[in-house]
Protein backbone atom coordinates (compact mmCIF):
# COMPACT_ATOMS: atom_id res chain seq x y z
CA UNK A 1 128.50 159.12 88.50
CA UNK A 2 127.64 157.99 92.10
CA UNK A 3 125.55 160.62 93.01
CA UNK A 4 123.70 160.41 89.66
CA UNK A 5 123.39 156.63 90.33
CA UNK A 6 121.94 157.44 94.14
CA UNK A 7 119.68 160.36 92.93
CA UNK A 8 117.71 158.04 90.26
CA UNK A 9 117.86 154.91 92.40
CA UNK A 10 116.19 157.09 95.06
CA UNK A 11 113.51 158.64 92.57
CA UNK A 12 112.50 155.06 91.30
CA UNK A 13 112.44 153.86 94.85
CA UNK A 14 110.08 156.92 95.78
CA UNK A 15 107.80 156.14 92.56
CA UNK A 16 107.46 152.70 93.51
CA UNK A 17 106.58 153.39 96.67
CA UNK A 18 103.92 155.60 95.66
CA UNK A 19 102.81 152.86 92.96
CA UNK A 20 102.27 150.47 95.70
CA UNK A 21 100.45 153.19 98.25
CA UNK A 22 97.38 151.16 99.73
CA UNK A 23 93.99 153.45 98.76
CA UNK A 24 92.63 155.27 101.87
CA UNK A 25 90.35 152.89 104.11
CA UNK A 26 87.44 155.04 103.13
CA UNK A 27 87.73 154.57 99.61
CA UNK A 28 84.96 153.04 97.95
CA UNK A 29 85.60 151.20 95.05
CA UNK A 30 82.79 149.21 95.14
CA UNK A 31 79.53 149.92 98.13
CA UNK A 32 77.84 147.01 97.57
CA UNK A 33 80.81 144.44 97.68
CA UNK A 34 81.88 146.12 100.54
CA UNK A 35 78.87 145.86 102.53
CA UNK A 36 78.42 142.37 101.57
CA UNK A 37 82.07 142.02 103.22
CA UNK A 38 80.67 143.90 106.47
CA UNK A 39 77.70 141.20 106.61
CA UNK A 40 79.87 138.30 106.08
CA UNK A 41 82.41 139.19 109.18
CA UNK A 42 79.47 139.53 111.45
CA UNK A 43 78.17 135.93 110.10
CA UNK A 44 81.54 134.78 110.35
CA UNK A 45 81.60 136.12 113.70
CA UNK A 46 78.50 135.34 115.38
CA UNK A 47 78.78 131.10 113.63
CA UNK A 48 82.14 131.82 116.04
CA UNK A 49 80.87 132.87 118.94
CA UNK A 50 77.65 130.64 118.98
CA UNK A 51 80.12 127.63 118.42
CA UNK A 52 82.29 128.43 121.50
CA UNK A 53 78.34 128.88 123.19
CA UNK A 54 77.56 125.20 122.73
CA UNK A 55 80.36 124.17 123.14
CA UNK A 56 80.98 125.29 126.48
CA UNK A 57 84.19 127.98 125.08
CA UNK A 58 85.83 130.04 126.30
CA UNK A 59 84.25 132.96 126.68
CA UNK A 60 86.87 135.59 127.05
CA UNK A 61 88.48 134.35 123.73
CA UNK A 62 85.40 135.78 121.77
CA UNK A 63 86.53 139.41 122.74
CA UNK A 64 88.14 139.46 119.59
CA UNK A 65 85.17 138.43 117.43
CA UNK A 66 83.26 140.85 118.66
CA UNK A 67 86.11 143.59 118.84
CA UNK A 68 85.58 143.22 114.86
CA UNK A 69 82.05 142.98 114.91
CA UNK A 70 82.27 146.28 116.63
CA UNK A 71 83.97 148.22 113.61
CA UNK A 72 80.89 147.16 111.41
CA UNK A 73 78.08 149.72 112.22
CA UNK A 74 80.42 152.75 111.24
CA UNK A 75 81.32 150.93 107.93
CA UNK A 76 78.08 150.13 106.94
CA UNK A 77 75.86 153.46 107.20
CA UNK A 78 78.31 155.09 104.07
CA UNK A 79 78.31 152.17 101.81
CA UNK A 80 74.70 152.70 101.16
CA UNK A 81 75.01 155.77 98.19
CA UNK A 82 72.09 156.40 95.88
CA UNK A 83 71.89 153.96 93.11
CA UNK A 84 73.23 150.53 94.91
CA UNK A 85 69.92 149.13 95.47
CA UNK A 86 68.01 146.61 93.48
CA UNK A 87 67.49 147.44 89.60
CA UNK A 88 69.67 150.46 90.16
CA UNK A 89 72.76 148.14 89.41
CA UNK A 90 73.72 144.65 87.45
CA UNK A 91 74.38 143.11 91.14
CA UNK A 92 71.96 141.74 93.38
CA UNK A 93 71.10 143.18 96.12
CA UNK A 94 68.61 142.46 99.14
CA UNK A 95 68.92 146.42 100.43
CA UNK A 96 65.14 147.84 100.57
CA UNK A 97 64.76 150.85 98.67
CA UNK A 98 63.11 152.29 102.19
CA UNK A 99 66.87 152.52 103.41
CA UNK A 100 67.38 155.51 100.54
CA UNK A 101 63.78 156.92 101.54
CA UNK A 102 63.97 157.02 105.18
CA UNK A 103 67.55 156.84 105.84
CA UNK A 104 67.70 158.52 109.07
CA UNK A 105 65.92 155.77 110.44
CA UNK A 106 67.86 152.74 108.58
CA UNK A 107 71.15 154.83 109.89
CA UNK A 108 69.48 154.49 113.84
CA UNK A 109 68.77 151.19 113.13
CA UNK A 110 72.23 150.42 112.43
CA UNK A 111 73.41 151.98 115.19
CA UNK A 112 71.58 149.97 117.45
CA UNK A 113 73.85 147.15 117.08
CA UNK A 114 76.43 149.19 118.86
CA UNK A 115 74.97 148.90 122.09
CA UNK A 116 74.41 145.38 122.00
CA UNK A 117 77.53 144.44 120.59
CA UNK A 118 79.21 146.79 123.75
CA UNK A 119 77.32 144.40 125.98
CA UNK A 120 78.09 141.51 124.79
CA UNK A 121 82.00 142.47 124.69
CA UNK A 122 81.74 143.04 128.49
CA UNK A 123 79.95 140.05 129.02
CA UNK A 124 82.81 137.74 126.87
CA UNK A 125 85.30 139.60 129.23
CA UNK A 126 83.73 138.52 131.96
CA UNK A 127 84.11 134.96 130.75
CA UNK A 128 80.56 133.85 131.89
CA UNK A 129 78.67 132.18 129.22
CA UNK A 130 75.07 133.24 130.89
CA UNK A 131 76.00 136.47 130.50
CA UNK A 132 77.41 135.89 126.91
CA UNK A 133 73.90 133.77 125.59
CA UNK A 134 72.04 136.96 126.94
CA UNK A 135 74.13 139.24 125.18
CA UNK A 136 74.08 137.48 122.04
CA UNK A 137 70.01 137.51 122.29
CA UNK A 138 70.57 141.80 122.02
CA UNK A 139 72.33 141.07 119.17
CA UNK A 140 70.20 139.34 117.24
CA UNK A 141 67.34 141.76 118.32
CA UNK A 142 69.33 144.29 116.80
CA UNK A 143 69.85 142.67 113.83
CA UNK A 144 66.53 141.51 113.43
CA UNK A 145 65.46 145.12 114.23
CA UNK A 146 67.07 146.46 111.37
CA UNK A 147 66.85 143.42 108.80
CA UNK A 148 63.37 143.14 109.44
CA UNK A 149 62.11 146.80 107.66
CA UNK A 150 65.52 147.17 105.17
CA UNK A 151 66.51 144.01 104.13
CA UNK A 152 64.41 142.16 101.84
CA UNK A 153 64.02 137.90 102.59
């Protein structure tokens, strides 16, 4: 009686657990939604780190901002898949169809944040806000690279 009370309290603790199993962090449930979640953490971000800017932060605290910033550009290449741009789907959208037609260079243009956002990680370790302002002008050059031919206004 024991052991049939331990065997079936141990199966519906195994089910549950697999009832409650998180879906892999590369599922995509929903591309759009979740690039629109991307965008919103580097807004959230850089509204954070140009706050601490002005008002005279600290510097090295931002690592962390842009420590997340960092995992966008490999997020946001993939959750661009054929038929999430505008009038392909009910949502709206400000994706460019030329980011379907010439995605190699829409994927280099993402990646071009990397490099900037590296930079301006070293410079918020350094703690010197010079060096952080300067940093955060390669960022938005990168940004504006890529927003200005894929994103529409």
């Amino acid at each position: 009686m024991l052991r049939s009370a331990v065997l079936a309290l141990s199966a519906t603790a195994i089910a549950a657990g697999l009832a409650f199993t998180p879906a892999p962090a590369n599922a995509q449930s929903d591309p759009i939604a979740e690039r629109k979640a991307v965008f919103q953490m580097y807004l959230r971000n850089v509204r954070a780190i140009n706050a601490a800017v002005q008002a005279n932060g600290d510097m090295r605290a931002l690592a962390a901002n842009v420590r997340e910033m960092q995992a966008g550009p490999d997020r946001v290449a993939p959750l661009f898949p054929a038929g999430t741009g505008q009038g392909q789907t009910t949502v709206t959208t400000r994706a460019l169809p030329v980011i379907w037609t010439e995605n190699a260079g829409f994927v280099s243009a993402n990646n071009g944040l990397k490099p900037a956002l590296a930079t301006l990680l070293t410079a918020a370790e350094s703690g010197d806000i010079a060096q952080v302002r300067t940093a955060l002008g390669g960022v938005d050059a990168a940004c504006s690279a890529c927003h200005t031919t894929y994103r529409a206004r």
